[in-house]
C-alpha atoms as a PDB file:
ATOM      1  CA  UNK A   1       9.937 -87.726  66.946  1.00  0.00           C
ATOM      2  CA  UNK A   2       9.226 -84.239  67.888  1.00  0.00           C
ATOM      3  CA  UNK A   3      13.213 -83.501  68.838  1.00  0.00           C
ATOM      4  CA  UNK A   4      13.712 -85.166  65.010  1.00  0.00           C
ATOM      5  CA  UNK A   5      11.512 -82.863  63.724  1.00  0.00           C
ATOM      6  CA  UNK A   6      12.628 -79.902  64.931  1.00  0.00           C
ATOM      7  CA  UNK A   7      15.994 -80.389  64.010  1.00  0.00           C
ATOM      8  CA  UNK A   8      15.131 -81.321  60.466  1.00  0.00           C
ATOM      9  CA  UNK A   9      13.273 -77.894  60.376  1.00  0.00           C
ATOM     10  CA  UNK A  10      16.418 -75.973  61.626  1.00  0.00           C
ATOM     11  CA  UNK A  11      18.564 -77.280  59.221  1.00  0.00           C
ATOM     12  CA  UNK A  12      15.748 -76.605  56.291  1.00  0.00           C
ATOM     13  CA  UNK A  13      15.858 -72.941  57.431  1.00  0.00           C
ATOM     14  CA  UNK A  14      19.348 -73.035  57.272  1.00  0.00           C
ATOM     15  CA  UNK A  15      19.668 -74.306  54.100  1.00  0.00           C
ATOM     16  CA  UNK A  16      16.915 -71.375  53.198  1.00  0.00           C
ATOM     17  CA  UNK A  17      19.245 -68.655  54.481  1.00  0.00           C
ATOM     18  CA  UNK A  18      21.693 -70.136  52.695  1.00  0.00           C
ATOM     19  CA  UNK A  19      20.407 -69.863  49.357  1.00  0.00           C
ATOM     20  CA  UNK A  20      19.211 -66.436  49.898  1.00  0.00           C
ATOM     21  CA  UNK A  21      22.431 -65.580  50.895  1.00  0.00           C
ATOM     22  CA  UNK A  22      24.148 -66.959  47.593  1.00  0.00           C
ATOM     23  CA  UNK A  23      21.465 -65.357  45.715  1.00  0.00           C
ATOM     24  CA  UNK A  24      22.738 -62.149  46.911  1.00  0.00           C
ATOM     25  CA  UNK A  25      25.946 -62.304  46.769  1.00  0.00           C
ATOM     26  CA  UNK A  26      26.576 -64.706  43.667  1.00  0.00           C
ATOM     27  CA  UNK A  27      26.159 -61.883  41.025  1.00  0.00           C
ATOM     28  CA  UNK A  28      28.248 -59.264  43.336  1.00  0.00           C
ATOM     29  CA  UNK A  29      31.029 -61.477  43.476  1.00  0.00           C
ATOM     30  CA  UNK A  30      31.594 -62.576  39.981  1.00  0.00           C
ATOM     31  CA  UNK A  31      30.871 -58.843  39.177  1.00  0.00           C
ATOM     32  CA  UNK A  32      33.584 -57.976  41.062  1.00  0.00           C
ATOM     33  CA  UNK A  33      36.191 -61.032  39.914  1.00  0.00           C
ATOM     34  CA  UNK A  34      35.286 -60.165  36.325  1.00  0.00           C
ATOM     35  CA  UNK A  35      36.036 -56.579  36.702  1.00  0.00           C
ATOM     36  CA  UNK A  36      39.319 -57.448  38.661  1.00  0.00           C
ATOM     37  CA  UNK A  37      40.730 -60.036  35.739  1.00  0.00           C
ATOM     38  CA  UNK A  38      39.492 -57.664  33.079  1.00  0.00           C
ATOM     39  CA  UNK A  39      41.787 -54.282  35.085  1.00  0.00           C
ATOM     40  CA  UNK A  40      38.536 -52.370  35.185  1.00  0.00           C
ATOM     41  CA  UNK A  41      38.644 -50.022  37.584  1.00  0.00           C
ATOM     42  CA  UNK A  42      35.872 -48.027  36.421  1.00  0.00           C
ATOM     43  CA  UNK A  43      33.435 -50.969  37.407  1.00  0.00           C
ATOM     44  CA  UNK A  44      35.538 -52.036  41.215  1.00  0.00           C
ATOM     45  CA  UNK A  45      34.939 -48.172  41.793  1.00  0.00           C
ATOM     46  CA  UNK A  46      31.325 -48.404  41.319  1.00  0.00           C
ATOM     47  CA  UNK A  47      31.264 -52.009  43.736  1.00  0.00           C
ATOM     48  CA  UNK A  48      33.139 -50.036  46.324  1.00  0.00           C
ATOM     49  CA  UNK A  49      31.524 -47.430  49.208  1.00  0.00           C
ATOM     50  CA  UNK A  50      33.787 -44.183  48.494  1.00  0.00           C
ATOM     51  CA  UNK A  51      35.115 -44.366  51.698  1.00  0.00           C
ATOM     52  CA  UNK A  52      35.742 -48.191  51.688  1.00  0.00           C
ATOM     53  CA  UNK A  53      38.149 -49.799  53.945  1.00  0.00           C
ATOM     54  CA  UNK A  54      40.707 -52.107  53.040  1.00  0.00           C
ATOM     55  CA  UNK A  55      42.835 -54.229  55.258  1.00  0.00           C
ATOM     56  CA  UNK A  56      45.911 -55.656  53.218  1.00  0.00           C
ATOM     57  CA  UNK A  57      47.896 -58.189  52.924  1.00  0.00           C
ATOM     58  CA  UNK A  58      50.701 -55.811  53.178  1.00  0.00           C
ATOM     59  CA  UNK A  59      49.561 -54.106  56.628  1.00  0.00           C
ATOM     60  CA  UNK A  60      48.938 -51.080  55.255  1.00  0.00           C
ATOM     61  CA  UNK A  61      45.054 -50.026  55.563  1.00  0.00           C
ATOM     62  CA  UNK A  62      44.215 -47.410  52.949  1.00  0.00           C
ATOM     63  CA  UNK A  63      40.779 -46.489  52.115  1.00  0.00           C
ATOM     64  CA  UNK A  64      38.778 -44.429  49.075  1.00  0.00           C
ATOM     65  CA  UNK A  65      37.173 -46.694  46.037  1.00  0.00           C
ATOM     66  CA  UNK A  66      39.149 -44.687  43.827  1.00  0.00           C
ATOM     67  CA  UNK A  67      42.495 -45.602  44.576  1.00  0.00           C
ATOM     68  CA  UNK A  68      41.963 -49.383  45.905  1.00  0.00           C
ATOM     69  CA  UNK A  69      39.915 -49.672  42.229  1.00  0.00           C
ATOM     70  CA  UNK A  70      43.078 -48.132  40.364  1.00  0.00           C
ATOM     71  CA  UNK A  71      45.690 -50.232  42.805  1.00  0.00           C
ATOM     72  CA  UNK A  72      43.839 -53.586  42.020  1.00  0.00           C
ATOM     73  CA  UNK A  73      43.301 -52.671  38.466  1.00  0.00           C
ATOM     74  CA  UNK A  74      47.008 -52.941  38.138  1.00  0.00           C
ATOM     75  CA  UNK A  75      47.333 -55.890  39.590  1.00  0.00           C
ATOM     76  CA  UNK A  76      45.247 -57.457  37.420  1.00  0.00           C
ATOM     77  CA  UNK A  77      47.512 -56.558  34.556  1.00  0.00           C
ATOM     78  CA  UNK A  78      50.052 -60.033  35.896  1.00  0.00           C
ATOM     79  CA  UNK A  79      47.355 -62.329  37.795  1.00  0.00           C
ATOM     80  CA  UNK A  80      43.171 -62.978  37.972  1.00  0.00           C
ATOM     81  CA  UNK A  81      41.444 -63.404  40.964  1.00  0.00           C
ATOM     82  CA  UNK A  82      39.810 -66.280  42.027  1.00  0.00           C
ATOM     83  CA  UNK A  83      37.341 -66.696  45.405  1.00  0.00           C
ATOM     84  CA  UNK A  84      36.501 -69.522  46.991  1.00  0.00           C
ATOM     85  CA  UNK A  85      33.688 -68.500  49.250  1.00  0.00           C
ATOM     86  CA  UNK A  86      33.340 -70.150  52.507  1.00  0.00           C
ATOM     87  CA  UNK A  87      30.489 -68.291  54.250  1.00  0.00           C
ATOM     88  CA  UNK A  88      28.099 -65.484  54.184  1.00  0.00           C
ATOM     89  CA  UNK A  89      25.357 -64.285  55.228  1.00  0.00           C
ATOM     90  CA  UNK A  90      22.898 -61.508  54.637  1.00  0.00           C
ATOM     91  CA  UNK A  91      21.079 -59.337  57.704  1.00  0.00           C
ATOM     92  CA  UNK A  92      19.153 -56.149  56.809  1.00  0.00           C
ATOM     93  CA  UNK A  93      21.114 -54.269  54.429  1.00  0.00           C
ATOM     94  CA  UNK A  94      24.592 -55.712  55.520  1.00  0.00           C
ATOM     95  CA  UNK A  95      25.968 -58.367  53.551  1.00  0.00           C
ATOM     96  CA  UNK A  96      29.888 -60.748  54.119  1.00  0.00           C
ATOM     97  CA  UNK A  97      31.385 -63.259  52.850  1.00  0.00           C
ATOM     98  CA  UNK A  98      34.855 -64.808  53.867  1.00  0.00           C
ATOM     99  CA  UNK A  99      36.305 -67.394  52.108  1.00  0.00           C
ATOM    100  CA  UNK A 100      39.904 -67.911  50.518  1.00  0.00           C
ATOM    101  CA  UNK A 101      41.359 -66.724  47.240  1.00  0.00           C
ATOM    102  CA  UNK A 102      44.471 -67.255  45.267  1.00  0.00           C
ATOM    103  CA  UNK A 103      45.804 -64.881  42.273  1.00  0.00           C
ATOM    104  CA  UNK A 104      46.478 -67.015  39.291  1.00  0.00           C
ATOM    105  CA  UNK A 105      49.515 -66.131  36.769  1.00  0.00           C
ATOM    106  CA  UNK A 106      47.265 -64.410  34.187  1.00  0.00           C
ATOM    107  CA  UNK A 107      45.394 -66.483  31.783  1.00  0.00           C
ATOM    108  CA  UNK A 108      46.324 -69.943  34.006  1.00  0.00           C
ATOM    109  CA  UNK A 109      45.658 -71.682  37.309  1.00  0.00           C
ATOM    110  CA  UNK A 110      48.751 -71.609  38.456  1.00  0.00           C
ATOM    111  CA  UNK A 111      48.571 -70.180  42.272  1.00  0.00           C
ATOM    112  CA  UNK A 112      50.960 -67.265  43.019  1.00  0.00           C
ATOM    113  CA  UNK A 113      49.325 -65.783  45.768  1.00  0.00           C
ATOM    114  CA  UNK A 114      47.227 -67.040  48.267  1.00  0.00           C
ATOM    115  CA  UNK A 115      44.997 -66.116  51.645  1.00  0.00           C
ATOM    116  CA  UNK A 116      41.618 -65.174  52.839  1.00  0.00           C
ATOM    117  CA  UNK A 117      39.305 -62.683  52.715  1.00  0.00           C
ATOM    118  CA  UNK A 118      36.523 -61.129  54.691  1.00  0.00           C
ATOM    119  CA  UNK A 119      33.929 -58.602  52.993  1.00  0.00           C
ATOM    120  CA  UNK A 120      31.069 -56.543  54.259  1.00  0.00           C
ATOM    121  CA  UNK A 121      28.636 -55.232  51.797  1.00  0.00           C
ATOM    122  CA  UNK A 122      25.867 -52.489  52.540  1.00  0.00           C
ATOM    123  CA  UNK A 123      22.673 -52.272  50.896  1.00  0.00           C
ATOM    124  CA  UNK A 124      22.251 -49.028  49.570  1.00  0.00           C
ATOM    125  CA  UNK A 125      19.225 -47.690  47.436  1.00  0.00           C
ATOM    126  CA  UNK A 126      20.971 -47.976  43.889  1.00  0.00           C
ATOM    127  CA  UNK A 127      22.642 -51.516  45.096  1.00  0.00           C
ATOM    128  CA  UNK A 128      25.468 -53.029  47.391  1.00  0.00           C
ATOM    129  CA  UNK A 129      28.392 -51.484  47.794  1.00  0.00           C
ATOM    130  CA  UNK A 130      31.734 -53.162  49.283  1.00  0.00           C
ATOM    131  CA  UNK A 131      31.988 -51.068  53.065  1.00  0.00           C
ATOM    132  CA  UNK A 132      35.328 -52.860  54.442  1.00  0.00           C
ATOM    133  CA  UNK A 133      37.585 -55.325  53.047  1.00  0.00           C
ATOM    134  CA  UNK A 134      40.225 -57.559  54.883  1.00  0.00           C
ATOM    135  CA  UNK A 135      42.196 -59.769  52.934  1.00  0.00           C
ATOM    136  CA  UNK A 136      45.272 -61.863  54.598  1.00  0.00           C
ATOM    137  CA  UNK A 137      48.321 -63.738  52.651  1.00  0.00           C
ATOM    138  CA  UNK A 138      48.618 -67.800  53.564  1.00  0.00           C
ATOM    139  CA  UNK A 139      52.152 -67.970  55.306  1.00  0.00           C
ATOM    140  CA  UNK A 140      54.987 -67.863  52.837  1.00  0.00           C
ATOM    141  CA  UNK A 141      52.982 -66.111  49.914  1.00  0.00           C
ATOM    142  CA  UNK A 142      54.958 -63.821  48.643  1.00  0.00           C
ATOM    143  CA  UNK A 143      52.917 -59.983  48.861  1.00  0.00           C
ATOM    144  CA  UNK A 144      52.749 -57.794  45.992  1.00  0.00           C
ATOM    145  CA  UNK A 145      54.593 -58.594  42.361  1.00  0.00           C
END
């Protein structure tokens, strides 16, 4: 009964973590997929660290919240974003989240591009920003448009 019990209670606190953890990171993330489908690059920019890492789909790391915000912004001008979370978790003031995503042809759901993506936010004293980004293409995807 005891052994019953104290898995019960692991799961439970689990399950707590959990929904903190979506709590968190709920908001940030359709923040960040409404500024991406709208081309707003004003708003990514103010998600991102300055110095943010980003690990493409195309190889290529490149960093500063200014120019990933103005790169993605044009994107968003011939697809939307959609996430598919998978996992996160919060610790301190560090925040990720991986999951999969697919860019839609713009105004449909009709898949383009797919992958997954891993993000780490940081907690800072005016809010979390985005710190690194990795995002990977699903075999066969074509990269870029």
């Amino acid at each position: 009964m005891r052994r019953l019990l104290a898995i019960v209670l692991i799961f439970a606190s689990f399950a707590l973590v959990s929904a903190r953890d979506a709590k968190t990171i709920d908001p940030l993330r359709a923040a960040f997929v409404a500024a991406f489908d709208k081309g707003d690059a004003a708003t990514m920019q103010k998600l991102f660290e300055p110095e943010v890492l980003l690990l493409s789909v195309s190889g290529q790391p490149a960093r500063g919240g200014a120019a990933i915000a103005r790169g993605m912004a044009g994107m968003s001008s011939q697809m939307d974003l959609e996430l598919n979370p998978m996992q996160s978790r919060e610790s301190g003031d560090m925040l990720y989240e991986a999951g999969t995503w697919n860019h839609n042809a713009k105004g449909s759901k009709t898949v383009v591009q797919t992958g997954t993506y891993v993000w780490i936010w940081k907690k800072e004293k005016d809010g979390w920003r985005i710190e690194t980004m990795s995002v990977t293409a699903a075999r066969g995807t074509p990269i870029g448009s």
